[in-house]
Protein backbone atom coordinates (compact mmCIF):
# COMPACT_ATOMS: atom_id res chain seq x y z
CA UNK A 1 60.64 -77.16 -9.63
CA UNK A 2 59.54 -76.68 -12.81
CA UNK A 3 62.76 -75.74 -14.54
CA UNK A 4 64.49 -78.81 -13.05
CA UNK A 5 61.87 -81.01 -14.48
CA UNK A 6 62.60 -79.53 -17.79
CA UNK A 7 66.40 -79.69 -17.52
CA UNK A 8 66.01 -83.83 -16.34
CA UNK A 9 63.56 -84.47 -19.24
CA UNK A 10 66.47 -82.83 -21.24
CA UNK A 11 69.08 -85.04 -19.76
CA UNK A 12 67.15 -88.29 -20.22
CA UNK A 13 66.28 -87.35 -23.49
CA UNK A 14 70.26 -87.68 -24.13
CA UNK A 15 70.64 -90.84 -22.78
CA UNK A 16 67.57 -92.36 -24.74
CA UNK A 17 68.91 -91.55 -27.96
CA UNK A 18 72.73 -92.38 -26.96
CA UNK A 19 71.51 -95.49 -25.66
CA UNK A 20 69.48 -95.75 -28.92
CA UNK A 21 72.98 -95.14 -30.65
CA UNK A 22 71.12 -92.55 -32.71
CA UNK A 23 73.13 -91.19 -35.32
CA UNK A 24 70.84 -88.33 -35.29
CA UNK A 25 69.61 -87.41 -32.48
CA UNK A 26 66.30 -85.66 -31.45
CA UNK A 27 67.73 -83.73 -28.35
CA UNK A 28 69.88 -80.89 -28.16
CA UNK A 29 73.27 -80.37 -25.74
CA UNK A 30 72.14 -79.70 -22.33
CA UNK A 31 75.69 -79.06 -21.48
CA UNK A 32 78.02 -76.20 -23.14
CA UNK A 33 81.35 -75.53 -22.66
CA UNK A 34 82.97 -72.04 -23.32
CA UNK A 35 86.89 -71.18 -23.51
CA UNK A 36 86.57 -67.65 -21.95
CA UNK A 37 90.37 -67.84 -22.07
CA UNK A 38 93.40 -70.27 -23.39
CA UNK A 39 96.16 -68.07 -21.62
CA UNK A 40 97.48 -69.87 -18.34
CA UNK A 41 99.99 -68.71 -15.75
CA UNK A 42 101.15 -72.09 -15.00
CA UNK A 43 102.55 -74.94 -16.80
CA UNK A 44 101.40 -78.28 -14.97
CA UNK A 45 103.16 -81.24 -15.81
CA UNK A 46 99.88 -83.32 -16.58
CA UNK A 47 98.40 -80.19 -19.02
CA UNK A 48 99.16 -79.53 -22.46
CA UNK A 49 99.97 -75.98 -21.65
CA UNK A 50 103.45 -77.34 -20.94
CA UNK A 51 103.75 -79.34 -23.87
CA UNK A 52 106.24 -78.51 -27.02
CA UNK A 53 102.80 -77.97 -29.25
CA UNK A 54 101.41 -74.83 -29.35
CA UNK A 55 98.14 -73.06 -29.69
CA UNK A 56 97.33 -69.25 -30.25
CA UNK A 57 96.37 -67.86 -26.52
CA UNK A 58 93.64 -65.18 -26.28
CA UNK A 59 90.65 -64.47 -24.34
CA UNK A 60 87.40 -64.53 -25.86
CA UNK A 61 85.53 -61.35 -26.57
CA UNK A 62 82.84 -60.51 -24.66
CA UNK A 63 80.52 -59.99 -27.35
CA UNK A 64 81.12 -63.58 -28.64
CA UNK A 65 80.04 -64.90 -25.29
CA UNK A 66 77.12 -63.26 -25.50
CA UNK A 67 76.03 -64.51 -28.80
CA UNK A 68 77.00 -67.76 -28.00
CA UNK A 69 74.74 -67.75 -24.60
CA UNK A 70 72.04 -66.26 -26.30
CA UNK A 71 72.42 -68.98 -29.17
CA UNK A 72 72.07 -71.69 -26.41
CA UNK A 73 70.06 -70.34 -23.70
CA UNK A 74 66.64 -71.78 -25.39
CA UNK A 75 68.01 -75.52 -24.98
CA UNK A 76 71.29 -75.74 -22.75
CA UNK A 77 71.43 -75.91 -18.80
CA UNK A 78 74.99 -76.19 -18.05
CA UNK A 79 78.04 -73.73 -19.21
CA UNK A 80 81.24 -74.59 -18.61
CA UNK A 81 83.43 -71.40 -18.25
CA UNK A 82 86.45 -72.93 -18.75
CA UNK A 83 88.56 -75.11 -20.89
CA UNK A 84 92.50 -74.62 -21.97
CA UNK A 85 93.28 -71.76 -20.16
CA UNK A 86 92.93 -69.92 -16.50
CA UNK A 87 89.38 -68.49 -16.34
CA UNK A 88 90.39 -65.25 -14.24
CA UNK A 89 92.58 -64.30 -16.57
CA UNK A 90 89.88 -63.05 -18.82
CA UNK A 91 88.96 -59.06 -17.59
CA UNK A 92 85.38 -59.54 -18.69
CA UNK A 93 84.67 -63.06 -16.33
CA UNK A 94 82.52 -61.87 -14.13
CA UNK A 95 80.53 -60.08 -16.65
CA UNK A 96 79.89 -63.03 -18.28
CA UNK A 97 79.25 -65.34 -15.29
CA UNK A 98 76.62 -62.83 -14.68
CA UNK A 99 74.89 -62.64 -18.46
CA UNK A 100 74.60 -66.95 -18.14
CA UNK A 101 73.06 -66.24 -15.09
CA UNK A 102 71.07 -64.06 -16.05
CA UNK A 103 70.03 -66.00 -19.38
CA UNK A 104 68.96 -68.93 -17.23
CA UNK A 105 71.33 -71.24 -17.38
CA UNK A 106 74.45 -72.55 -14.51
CA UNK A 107 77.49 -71.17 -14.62
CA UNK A 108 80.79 -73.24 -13.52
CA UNK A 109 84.68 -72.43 -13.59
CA UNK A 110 87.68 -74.64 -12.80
CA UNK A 111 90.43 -72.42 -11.29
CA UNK A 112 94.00 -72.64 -10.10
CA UNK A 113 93.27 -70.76 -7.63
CA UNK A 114 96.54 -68.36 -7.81
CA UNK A 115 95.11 -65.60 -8.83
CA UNK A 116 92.08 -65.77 -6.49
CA UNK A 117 92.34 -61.92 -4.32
CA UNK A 118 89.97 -61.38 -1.90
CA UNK A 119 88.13 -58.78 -4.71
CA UNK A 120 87.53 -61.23 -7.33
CA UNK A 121 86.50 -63.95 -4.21
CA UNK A 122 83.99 -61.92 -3.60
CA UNK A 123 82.58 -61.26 -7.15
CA UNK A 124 82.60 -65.19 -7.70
CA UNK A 125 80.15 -65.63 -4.75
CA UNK A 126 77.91 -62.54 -5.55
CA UNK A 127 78.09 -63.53 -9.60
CA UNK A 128 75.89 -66.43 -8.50
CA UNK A 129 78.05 -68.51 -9.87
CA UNK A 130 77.26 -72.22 -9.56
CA UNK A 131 80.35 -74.16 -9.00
CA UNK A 132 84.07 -73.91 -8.80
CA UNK A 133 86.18 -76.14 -8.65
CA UNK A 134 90.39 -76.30 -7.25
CA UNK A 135 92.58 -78.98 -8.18
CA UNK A 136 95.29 -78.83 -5.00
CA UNK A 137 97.72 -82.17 -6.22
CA UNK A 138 99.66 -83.01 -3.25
CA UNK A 139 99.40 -81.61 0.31
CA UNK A 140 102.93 -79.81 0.43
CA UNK A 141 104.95 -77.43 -0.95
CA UNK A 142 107.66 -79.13 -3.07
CA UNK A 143 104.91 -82.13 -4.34
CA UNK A 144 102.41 -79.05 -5.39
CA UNK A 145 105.00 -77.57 -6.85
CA UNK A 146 106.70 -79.58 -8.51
CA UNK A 147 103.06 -80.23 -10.71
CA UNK A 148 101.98 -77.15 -10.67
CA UNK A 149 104.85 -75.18 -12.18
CA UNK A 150 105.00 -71.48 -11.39
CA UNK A 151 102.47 -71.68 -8.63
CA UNK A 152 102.89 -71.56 -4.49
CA UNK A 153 101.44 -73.62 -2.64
CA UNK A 154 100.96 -71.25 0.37
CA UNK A 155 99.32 -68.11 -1.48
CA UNK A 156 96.69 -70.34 -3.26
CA UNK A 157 95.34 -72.40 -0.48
CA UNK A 158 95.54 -69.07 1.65
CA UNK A 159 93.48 -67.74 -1.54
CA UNK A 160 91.01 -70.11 -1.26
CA UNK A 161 90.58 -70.17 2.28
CA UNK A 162 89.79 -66.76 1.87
CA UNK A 163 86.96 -67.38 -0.75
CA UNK A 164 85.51 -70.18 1.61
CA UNK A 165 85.57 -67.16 4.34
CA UNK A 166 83.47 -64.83 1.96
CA UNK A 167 81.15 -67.41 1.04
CA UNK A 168 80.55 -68.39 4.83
CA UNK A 169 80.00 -64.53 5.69
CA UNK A 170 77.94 -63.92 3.40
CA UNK A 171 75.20 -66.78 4.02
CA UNK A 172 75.73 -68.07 0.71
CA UNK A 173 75.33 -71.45 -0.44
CA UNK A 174 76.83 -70.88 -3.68
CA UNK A 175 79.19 -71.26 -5.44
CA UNK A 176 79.36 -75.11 -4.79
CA UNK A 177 83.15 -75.69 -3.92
CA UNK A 178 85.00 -78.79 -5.05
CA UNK A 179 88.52 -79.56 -3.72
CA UNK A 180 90.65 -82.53 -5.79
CA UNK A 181 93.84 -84.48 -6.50
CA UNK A 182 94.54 -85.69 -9.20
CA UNK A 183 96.64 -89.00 -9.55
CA UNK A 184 99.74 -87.71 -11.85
CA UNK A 185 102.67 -89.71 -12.42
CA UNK A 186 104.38 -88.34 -9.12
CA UNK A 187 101.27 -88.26 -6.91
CA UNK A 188 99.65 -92.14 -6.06
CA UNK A 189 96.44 -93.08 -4.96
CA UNK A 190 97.30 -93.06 -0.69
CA UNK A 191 99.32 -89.97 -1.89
CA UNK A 192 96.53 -88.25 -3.22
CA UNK A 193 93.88 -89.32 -0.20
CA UNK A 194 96.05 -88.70 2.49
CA UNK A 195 96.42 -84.70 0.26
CA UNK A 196 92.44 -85.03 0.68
CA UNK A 197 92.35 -85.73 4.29
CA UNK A 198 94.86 -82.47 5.09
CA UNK A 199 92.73 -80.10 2.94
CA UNK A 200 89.98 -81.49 5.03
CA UNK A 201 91.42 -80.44 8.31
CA UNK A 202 92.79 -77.35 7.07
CA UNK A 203 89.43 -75.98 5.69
CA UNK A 204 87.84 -77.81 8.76
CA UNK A 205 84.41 -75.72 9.24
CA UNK A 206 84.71 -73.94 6.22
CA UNK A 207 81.84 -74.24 3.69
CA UNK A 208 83.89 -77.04 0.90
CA UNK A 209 81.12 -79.11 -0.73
CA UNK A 210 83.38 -81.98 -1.84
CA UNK A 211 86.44 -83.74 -1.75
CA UNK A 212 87.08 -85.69 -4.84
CA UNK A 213 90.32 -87.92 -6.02
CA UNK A 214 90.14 -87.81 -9.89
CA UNK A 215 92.23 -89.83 -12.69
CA UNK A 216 94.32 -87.50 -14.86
CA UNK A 217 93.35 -86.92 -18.38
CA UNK A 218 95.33 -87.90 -21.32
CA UNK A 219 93.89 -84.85 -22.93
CA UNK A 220 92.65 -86.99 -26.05
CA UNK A 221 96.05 -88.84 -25.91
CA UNK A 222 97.86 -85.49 -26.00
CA UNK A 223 100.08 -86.46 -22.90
CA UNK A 224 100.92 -89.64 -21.94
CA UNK A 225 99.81 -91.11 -18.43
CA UNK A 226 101.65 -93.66 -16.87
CA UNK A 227 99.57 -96.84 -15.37
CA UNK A 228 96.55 -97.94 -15.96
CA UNK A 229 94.35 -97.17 -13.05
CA UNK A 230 90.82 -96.50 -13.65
CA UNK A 231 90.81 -98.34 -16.60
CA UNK A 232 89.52 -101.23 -18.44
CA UNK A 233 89.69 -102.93 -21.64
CA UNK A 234 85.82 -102.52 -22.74
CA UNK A 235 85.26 -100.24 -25.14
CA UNK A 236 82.50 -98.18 -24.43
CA UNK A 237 80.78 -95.51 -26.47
CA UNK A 238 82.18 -92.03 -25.81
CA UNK A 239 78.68 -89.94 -24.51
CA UNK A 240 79.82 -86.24 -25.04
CA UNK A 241 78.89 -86.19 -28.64
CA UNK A 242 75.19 -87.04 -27.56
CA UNK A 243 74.96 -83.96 -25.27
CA UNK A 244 77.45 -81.50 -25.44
CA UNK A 245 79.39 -79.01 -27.43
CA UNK A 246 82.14 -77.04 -26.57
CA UNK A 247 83.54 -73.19 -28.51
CA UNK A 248 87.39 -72.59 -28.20
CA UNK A 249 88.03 -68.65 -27.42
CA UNK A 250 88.15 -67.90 -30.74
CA UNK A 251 84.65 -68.75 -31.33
CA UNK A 252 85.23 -72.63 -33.37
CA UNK A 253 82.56 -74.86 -32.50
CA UNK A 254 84.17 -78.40 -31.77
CA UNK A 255 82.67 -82.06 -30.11
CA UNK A 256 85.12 -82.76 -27.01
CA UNK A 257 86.43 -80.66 -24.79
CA UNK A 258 89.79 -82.60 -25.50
CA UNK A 259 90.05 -81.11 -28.77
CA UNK A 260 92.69 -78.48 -28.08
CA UNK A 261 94.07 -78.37 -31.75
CA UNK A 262 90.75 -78.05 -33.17
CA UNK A 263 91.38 -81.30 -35.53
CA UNK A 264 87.60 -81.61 -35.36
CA UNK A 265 86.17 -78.51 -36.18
CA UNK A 266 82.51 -78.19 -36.62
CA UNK A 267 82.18 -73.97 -37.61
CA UNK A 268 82.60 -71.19 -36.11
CA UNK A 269 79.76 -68.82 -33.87
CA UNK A 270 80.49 -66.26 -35.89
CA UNK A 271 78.36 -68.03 -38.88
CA UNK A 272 76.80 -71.69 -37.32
CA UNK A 273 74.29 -71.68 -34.94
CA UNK A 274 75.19 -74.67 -32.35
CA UNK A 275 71.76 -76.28 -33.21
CA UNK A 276 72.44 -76.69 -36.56
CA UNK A 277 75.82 -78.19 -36.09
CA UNK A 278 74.84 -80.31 -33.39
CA UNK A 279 72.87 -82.77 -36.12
CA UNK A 280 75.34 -81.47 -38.80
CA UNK A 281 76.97 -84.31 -41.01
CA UNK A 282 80.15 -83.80 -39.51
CA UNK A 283 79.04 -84.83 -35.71
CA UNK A 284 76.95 -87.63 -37.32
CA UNK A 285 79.80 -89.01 -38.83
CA UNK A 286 81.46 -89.04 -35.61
CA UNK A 287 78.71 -90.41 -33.70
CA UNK A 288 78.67 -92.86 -36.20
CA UNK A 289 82.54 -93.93 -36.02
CA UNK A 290 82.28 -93.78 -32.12
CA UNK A 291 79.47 -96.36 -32.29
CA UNK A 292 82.69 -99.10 -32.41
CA UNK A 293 86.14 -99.58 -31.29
CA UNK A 294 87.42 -99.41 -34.82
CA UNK A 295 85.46 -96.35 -35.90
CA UNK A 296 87.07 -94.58 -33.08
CA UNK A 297 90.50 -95.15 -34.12
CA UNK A 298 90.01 -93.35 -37.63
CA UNK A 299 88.88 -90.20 -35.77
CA UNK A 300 92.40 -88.04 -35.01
CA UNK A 301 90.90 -86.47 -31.60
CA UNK A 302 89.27 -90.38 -30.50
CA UNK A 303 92.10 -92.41 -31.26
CA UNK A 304 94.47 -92.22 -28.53
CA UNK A 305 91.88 -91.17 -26.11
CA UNK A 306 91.41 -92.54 -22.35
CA UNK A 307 88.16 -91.90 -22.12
CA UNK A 308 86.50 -95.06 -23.48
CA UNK A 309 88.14 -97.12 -21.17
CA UNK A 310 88.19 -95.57 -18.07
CA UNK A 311 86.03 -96.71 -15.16
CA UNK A 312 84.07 -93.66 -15.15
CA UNK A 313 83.72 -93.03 -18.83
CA UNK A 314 79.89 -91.43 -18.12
CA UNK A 315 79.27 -87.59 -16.99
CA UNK A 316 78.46 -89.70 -13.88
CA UNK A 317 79.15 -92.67 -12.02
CA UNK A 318 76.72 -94.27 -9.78
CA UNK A 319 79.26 -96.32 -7.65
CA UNK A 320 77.94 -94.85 -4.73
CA UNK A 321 75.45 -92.05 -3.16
CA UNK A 322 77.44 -89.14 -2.95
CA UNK A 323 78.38 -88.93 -6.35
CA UNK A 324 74.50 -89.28 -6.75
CA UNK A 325 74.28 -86.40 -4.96
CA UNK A 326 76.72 -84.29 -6.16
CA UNK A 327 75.14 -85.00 -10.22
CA UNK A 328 71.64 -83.81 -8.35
CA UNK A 329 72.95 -80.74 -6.94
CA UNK A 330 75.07 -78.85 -10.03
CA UNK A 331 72.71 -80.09 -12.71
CA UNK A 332 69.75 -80.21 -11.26
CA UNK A 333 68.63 -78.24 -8.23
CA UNK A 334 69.76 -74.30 -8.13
């Protein structure tokens, strides 16, 4: 109980200063967010991955992990294992899901979920690890597909069927499992619940923690998104700069997770210490262009970016109870 009074004090203590629209702040991230890897097997049509720009793929060294957890173990509560690329493609994962575990702090990966075996199933839900998370678009073949290029459909939901299995013989409440869809160009709102309510049935009694419908990214405006659903025209103050930070494999320290090109960069862990740069003069100039519509548009990574405008522009949304809940459960409560 203790350490989850600590890690809310930590959160509010965010949200003061962003509401504050402190410039400086007098809080430190809570929430980090590592690139263990950039490589990806698949190309999905809504990722840059498959787009004509290009970015050096690698997986990060396990030694740079290390420093960087043991940088941000004294302050952080969150890691993110996960950005550009496939997180199981990095050898040394599981090692590393293990050391942030070990240091204190939750550990969470997004997967694809193809290259899930029943061996590296069962690491993931004896690493401790926190939460995963599968995005499933669609609830066929040629509609999965067709978005996520070079995958099938049949060997990843049979992969994580199989995890689900483990997790339920084993007694284990974690990792938290999250299944979505996300609402591409080719994949609609009814599409996308009716894809919810067969992944529902299919992993009827089978230990899934939440079904979620999510909008697609723009990735910073780095692919284009057609529609407007889930947004608005209010601008509203973009939050991550107030309590996150987030380290490309390579080791460059940057403020958004959408900031695949590294337009922003802040240093590298090799030299910086993510303290320091986290009330730099660099992320204070940002906070301070964020802090209006206009300001945002001078920043390169902010000026195209959804984010601002969509209906869920916090870390959270309180529309209703479950999502409440859900905030509670992976920040929170271990």
């Amino acid at each position: 109980m203790a350490n989850q009074v600590k890690n809310f004090i930590k959160i509010v203590k965010s949200i003061i200063n962003y509401k504050r629209q402190k410039v400086k702040v007098s809080n430190l991230p809570y929430f980090i967010s590592i690139e263990t890897s950039s490589i990806c097997n698949l190309r999905c049509v809504m990722c840059p991955q498959s787009s004509d720009q290009d970015f050096v793929k690698r997986n990060m060294k396990l030694d740079l992990y290390k420093k960087i957890i043991d940088d941000v173990k004294g302050f952080a509560t969150d890691v993110d294992l996960f950005s550009r690329g496939e997180p199981l493609l990095n050898p040394d994962i599981f090692e590393m899901i293990r050391y942030t575990k070990e240091s204190g702090l939750k550990a969470r990966i997004h997967s694809n979920g193809t290259l899930l075996t029943k061996e590296k199933g069962r690491k993931l839900v004896e690493s401790g690890l926190d939460t995963i998370s599968f995005s499933l678009d669609g609830y066929d073949k040629e509609t999965y597909e067709n978005i996520r290029v070079n995958a099938n459909f049949e060997k990843t939901i049979e992969n994580i069927k199989r995890l689900l299995e483990i997790k339920q013989s084993l007694n284990s409440e974690k990792p938290f499992v999250m299944i979505q869809n996300i609402l591409v160009s080719t994949l609609d709102r009814e599409q996308a619940t009716e894809g919810i309510n067969f992944f529902r049935e299919y992993f009827k009694g089978l230990p899934v923690d939440e079904y979620k419908v999510i909008e697609q990214h723009t990735f910073a405006g780095l692919v284009e998104k057609e529609g407007e659903a889930g947004l608005h025209n209010n601008y509203v103050v973009c939050k991550f700069p107030w309590y996150a930070m987030f380290f490309l494999s390579d080791g460059t320290l940057v403020p958004c997770c959408n900031d695949w090109y590294a337009e922003y960069p802040l240093g590298n862990a090799e030299d910086i210490k993510c303290s320091d740069a986290f009330n730099g003069e660099a992320i204070q100039n940002l906070r301070k262009n964020l802090l209006t519509e206009s300001g945002s548009k001078k920043v390169s990574i902010c000026a195209k970016c959804d984010v601002p405008y969509r209906q869920t522009a916090f870390e959270i949304s309180f529309k209703n109870i479950k999502n409440i809940k859900s905030f509670l459960r992976q920040h929170l409560f271990k």
